[in-house]
Protein backbone atom coordinates (compact mmCIF):
# COMPACT_ATOMS: atom_id res chain seq x y z
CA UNK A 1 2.16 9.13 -41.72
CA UNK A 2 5.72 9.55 -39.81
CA UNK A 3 7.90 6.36 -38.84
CA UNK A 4 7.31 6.69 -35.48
CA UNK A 5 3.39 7.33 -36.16
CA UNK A 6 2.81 3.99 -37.97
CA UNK A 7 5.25 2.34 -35.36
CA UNK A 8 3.23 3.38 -32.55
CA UNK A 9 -0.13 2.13 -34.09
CA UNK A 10 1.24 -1.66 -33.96
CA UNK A 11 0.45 -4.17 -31.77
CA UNK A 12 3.19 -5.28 -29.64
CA UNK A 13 4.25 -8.10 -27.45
CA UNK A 14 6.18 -7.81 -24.46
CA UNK A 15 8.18 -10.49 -22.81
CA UNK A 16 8.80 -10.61 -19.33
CA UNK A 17 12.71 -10.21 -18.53
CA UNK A 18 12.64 -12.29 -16.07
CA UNK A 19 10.81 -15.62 -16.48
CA UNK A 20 10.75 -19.37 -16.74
CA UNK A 21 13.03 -22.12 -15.68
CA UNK A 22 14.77 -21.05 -12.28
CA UNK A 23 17.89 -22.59 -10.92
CA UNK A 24 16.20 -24.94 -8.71
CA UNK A 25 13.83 -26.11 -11.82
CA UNK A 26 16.52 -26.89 -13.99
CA UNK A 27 18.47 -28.56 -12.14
CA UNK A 28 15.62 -31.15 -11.01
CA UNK A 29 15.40 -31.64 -14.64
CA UNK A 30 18.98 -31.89 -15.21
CA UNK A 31 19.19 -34.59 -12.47
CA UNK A 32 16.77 -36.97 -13.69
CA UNK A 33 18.21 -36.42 -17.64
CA UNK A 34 21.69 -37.08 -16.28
CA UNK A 35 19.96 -40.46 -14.46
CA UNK A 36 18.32 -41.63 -17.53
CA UNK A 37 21.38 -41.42 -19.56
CA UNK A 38 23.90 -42.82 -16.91
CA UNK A 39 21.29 -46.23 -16.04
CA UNK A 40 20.71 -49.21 -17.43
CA UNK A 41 17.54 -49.82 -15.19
CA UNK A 42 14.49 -47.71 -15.08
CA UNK A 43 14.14 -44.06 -13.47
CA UNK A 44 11.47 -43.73 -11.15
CA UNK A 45 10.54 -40.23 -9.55
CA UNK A 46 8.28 -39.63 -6.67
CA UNK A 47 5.28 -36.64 -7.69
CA UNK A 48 5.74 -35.02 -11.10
CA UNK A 49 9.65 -33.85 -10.91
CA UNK A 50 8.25 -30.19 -11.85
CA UNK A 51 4.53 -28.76 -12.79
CA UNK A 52 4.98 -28.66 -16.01
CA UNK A 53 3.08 -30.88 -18.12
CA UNK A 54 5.07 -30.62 -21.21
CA UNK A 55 8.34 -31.40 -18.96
CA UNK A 56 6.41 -34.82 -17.75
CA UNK A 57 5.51 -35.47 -21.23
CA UNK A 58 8.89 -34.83 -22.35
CA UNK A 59 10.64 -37.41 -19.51
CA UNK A 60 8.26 -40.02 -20.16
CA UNK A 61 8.97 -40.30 -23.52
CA UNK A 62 12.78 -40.84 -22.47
CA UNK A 63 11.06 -43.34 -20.37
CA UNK A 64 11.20 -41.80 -16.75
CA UNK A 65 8.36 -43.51 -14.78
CA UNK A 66 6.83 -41.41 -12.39
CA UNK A 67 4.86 -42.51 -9.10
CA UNK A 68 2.55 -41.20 -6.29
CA UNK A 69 3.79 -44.22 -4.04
CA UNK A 70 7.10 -45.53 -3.51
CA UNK A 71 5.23 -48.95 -2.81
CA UNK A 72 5.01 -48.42 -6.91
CA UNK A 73 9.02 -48.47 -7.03
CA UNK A 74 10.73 -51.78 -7.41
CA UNK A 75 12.98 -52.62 -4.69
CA UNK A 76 16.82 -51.49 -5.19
CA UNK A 77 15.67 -49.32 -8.20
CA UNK A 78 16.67 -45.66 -8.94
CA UNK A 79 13.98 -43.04 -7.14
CA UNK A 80 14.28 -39.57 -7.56
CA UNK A 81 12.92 -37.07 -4.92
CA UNK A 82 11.06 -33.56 -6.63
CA UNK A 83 12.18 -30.17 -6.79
CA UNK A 84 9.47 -30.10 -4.20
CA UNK A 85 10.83 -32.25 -1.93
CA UNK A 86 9.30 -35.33 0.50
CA UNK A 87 8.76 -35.52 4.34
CA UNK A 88 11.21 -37.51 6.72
CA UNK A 89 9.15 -40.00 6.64
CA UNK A 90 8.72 -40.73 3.37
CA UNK A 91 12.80 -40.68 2.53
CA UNK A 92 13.28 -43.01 6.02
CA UNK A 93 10.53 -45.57 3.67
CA UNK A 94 12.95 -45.36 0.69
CA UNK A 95 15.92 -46.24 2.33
CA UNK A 96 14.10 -49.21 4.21
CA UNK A 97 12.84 -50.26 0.52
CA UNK A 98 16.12 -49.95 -0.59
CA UNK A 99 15.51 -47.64 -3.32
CA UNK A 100 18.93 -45.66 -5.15
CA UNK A 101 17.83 -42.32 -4.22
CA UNK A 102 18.37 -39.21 -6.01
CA UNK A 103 17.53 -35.73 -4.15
CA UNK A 104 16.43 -33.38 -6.65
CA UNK A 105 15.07 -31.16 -4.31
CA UNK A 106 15.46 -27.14 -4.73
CA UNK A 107 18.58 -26.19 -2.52
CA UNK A 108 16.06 -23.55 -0.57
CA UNK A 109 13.55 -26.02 -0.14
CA UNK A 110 15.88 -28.09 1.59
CA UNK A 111 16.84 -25.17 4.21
CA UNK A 112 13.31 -25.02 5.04
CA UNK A 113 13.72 -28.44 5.56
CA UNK A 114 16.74 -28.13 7.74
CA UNK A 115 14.82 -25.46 9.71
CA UNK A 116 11.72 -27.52 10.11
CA UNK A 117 13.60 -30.26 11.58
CA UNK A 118 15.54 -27.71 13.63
CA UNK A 119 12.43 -27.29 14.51
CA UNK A 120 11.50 -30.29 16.10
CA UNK A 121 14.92 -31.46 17.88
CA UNK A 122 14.22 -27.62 20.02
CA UNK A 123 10.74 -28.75 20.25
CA UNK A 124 8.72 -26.05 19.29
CA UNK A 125 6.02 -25.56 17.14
CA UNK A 126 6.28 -24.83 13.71
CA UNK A 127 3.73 -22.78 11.32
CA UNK A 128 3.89 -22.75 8.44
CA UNK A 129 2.30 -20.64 5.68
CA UNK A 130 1.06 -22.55 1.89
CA UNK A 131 -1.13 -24.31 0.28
CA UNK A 132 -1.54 -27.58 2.52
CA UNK A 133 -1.92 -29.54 -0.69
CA UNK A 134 1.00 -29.13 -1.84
CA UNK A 135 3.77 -31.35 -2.26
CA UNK A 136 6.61 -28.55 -0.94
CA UNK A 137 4.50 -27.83 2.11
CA UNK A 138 3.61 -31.37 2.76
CA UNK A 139 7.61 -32.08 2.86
CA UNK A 140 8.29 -29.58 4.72
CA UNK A 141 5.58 -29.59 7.33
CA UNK A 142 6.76 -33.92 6.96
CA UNK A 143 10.00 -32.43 8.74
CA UNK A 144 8.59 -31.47 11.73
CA UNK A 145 7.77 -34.55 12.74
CA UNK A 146 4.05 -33.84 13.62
CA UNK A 147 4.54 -30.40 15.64
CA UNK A 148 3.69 -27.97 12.27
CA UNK A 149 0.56 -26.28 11.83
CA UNK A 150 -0.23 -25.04 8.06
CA UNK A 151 -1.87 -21.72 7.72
CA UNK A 152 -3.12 -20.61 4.02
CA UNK A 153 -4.91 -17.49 5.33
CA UNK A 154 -5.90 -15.05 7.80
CA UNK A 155 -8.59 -16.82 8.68
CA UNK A 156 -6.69 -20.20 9.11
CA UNK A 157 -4.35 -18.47 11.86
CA UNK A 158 -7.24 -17.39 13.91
CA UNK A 159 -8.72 -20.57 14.31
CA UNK A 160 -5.10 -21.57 15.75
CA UNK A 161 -5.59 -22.15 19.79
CA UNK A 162 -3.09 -19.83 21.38
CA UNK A 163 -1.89 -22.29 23.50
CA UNK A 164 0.17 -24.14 20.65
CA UNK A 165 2.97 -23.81 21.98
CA UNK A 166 5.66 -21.98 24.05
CA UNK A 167 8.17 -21.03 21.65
CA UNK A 168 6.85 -20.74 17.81
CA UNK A 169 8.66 -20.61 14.59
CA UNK A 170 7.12 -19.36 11.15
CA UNK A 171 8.29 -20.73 7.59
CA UNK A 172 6.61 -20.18 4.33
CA UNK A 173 6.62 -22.00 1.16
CA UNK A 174 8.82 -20.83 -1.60
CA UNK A 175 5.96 -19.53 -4.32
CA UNK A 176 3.98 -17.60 -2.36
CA UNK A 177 3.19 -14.29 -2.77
CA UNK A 178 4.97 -11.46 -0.64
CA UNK A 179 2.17 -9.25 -0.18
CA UNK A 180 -0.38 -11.65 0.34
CA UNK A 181 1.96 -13.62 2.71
CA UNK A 182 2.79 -10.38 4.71
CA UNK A 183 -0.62 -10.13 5.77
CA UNK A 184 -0.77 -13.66 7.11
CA UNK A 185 2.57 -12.94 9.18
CA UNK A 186 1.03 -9.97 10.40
CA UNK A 187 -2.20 -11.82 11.94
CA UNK A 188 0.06 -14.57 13.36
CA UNK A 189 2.49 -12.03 15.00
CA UNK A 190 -1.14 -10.37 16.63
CA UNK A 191 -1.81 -13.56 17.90
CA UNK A 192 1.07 -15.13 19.17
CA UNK A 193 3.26 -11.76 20.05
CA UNK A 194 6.21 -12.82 22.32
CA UNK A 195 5.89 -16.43 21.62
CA UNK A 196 6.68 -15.90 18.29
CA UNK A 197 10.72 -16.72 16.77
CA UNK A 198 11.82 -13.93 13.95
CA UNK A 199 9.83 -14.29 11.46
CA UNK A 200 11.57 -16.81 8.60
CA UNK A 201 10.50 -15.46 5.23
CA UNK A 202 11.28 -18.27 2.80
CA UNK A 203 9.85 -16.76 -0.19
CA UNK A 204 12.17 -17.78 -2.81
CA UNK A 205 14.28 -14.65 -4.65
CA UNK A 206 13.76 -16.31 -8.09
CA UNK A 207 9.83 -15.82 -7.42
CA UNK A 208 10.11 -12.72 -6.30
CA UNK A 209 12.01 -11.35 -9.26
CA UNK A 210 9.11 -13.61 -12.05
CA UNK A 211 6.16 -11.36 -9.65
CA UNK A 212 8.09 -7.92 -10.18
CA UNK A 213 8.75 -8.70 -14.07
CA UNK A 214 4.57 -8.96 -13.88
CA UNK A 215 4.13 -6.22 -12.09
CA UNK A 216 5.87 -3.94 -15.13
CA UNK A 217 4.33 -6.02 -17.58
CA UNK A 218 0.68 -4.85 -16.44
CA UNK A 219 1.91 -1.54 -16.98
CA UNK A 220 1.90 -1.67 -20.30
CA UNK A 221 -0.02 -4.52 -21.37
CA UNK A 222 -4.26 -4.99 -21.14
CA UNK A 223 -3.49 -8.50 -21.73
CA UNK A 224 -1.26 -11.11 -20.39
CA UNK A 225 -0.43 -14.60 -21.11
CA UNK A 226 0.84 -16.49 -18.63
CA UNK A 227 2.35 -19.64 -19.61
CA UNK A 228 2.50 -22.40 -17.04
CA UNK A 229 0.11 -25.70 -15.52
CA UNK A 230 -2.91 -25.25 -13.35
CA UNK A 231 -0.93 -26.86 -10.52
CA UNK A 232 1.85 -24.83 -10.87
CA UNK A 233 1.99 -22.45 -7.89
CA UNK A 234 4.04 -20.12 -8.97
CA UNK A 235 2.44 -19.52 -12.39
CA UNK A 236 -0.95 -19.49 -10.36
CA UNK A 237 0.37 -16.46 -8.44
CA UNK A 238 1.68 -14.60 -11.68
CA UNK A 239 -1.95 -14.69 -13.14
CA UNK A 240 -2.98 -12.94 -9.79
CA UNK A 241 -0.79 -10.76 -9.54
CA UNK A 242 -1.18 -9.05 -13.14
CA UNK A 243 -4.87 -9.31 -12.24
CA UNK A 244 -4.47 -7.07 -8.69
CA UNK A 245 -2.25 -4.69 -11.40
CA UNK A 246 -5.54 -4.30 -13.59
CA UNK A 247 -4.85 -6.64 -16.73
CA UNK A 248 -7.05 -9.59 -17.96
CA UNK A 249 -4.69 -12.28 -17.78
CA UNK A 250 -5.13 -15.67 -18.85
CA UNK A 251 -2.92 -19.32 -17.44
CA UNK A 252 -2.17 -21.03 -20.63
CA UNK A 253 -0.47 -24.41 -21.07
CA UNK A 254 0.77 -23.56 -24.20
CA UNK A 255 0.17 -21.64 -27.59
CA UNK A 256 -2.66 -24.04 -28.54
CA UNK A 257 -5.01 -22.36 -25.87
CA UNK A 258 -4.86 -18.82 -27.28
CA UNK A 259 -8.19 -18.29 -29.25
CA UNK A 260 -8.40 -15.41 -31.78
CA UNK A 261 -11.85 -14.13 -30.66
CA UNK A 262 -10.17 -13.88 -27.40
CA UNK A 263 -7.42 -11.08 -28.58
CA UNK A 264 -10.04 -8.72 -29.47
CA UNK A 265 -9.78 -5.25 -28.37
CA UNK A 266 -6.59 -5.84 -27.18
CA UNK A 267 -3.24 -4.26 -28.49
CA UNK A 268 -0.07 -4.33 -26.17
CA UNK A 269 -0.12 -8.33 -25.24
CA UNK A 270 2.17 -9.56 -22.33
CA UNK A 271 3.98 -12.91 -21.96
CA UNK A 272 5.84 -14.51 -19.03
CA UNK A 273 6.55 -18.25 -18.04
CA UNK A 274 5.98 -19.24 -14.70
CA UNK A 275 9.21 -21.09 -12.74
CA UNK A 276 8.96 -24.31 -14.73
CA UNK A 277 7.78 -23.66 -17.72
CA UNK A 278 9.97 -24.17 -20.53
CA UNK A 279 11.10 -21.01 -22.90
CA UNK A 280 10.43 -22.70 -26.21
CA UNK A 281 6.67 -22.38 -24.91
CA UNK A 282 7.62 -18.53 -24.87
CA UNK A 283 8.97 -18.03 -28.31
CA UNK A 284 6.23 -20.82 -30.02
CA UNK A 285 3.58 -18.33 -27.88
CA UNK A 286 5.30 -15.43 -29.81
CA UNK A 287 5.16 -16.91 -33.28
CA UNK A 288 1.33 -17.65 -33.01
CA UNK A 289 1.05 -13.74 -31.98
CA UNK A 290 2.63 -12.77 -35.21
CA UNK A 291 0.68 -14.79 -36.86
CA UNK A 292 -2.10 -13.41 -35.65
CA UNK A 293 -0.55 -9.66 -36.59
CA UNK A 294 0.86 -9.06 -33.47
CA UNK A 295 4.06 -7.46 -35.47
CA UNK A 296 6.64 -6.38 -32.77
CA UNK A 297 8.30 -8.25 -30.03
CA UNK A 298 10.03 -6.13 -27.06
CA UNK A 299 11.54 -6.99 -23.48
């Protein structure tokens, strides 16, 4: 049997090129580290700081304190915002409490922001497409002071009364995906025609670049691992996506959750990291797929 014979017959891993901690992610993290180490006083932060439950774990243990209510926060002590951001209202109760605030928020998130509240000085009416449980929509749609409507599907903007407004401006969260979300902006431009501002597509570039990295993943791979929490929205979209592009793909927290029985049948085995997952998750992912004679490792 040739070289290249017995090469071919192994089973291989491929990593994403593009995956993991984006700009936006490591900063937040970098912000609240930086905190920690320069206070004296407790560090509390407002919503998990990323979704990534091995990040929370991580801060805790540093002991970062982290809060659904800022009625939790001691007055005058350090708060910092999430990569996700908060609503106007919700910073204006800060500052009232008089909390030491720290923005951590994602520099894109916060022109959304700037647009939403744009917004609502010009008074029109905001929509804007995401998941309306989410903490970056909730801020955002918080900016509008009231005058945002949140759309998750088609279906959502048709049950939208047409008479919303006069002049209308679209946003979208940041981890959505483009093709998906391009449908959505197609039934809302139907609906609302003239009315309608140009279209604002907010989808963030470091998404974007984790979906495509997917995309050529399922093109070689029958299975892929995608590493990342279940309320991570970007890692939730990854998993779809390689689904759509024909691959069984799996949302895994970590290396613990990959089963033996469960590699069966399968021989080219792909592995990205959604936005804020860490990359020693990656390579600890990779080391239990050698284990498990999963022998080469390509990008």
């Amino acid at each position: 049997m040739s070289a290249k014979t017995r090469d071919e017959i192994k089973k291989t891993v491929f990593l994403a090129k593009t995956r993991g901690f984006c700009a936006g992610v490591k900063n937040a993290i970098n912000t609240v580290d930086r905190l920690v180490a320069e206070s004296k006083s407790p560090v509390y932060v407002l919503h998990e700081i990323v979704h990534n439950r091995h990040v929370i774990r991580n801060l805790r243990k540093k002991g970062v304190v982290f809060v659904e209510d800022i009625g939790l926060v001691p007055p005058g002590a350090n708060l910092v915002f999430s990569a996700h951001g908060v609503s106007a209202m919700i910073e204006k109760a800060a500052i009232q409490r008089g909390l030491k605030i720290t923005d951590a928020t994602c520099p894109i998130v916060k022109k959304i922001h700037s647009k939403a509240s744009s917004c609502s000085r010009k008074k029109w009416t905001l929509i804007l497409i995401g998941h309306r449980n989410h903490p970056e929509t909730i801020g955002a749609a918080g900016r509008a002071k009231g005058n945002c409507r949140i759309v998750e599907d088609e279906k959502d903007v048709q049950k939208l009364p047409k008479n919303i407004g006069e002049k209308i401006l679209c946003l979208t969260q940041t981890t959505l995906n483009p093709e998906e979300t391009l449908k959505i902006e197609r039934a809302i431009k139907k609906k609302f025609g003239g009315k309608l501002l140009p279209f604002q597509n907010n989808i963030c570039y470091a998404t974007v670049k984790r979906q495509n990295a997917v995309k050529k993943l399922a093109s070689k791979c029958d299975l892929i691992f995608i590493i990342g929490s279940k309320n991570s929205s970007n890692s939730r979209r990854l998993k779809e996506i390689a689904e759509k592009c024909g691959a069984t793909a799996a949302l895994i927290e970590d290396q613990t959750m990959i089963k033996p029985e469960f590699l069966c049948g399968h021989k080219n085995i792909g592995i990205s990291a959604g936005a804020s997952a860490p990359e020693i998750l990656v390579q600890k992912t990779v080391s239990k797929l050698k284990r498990l004679g999963w022998e080469k490792c390509k990008i």
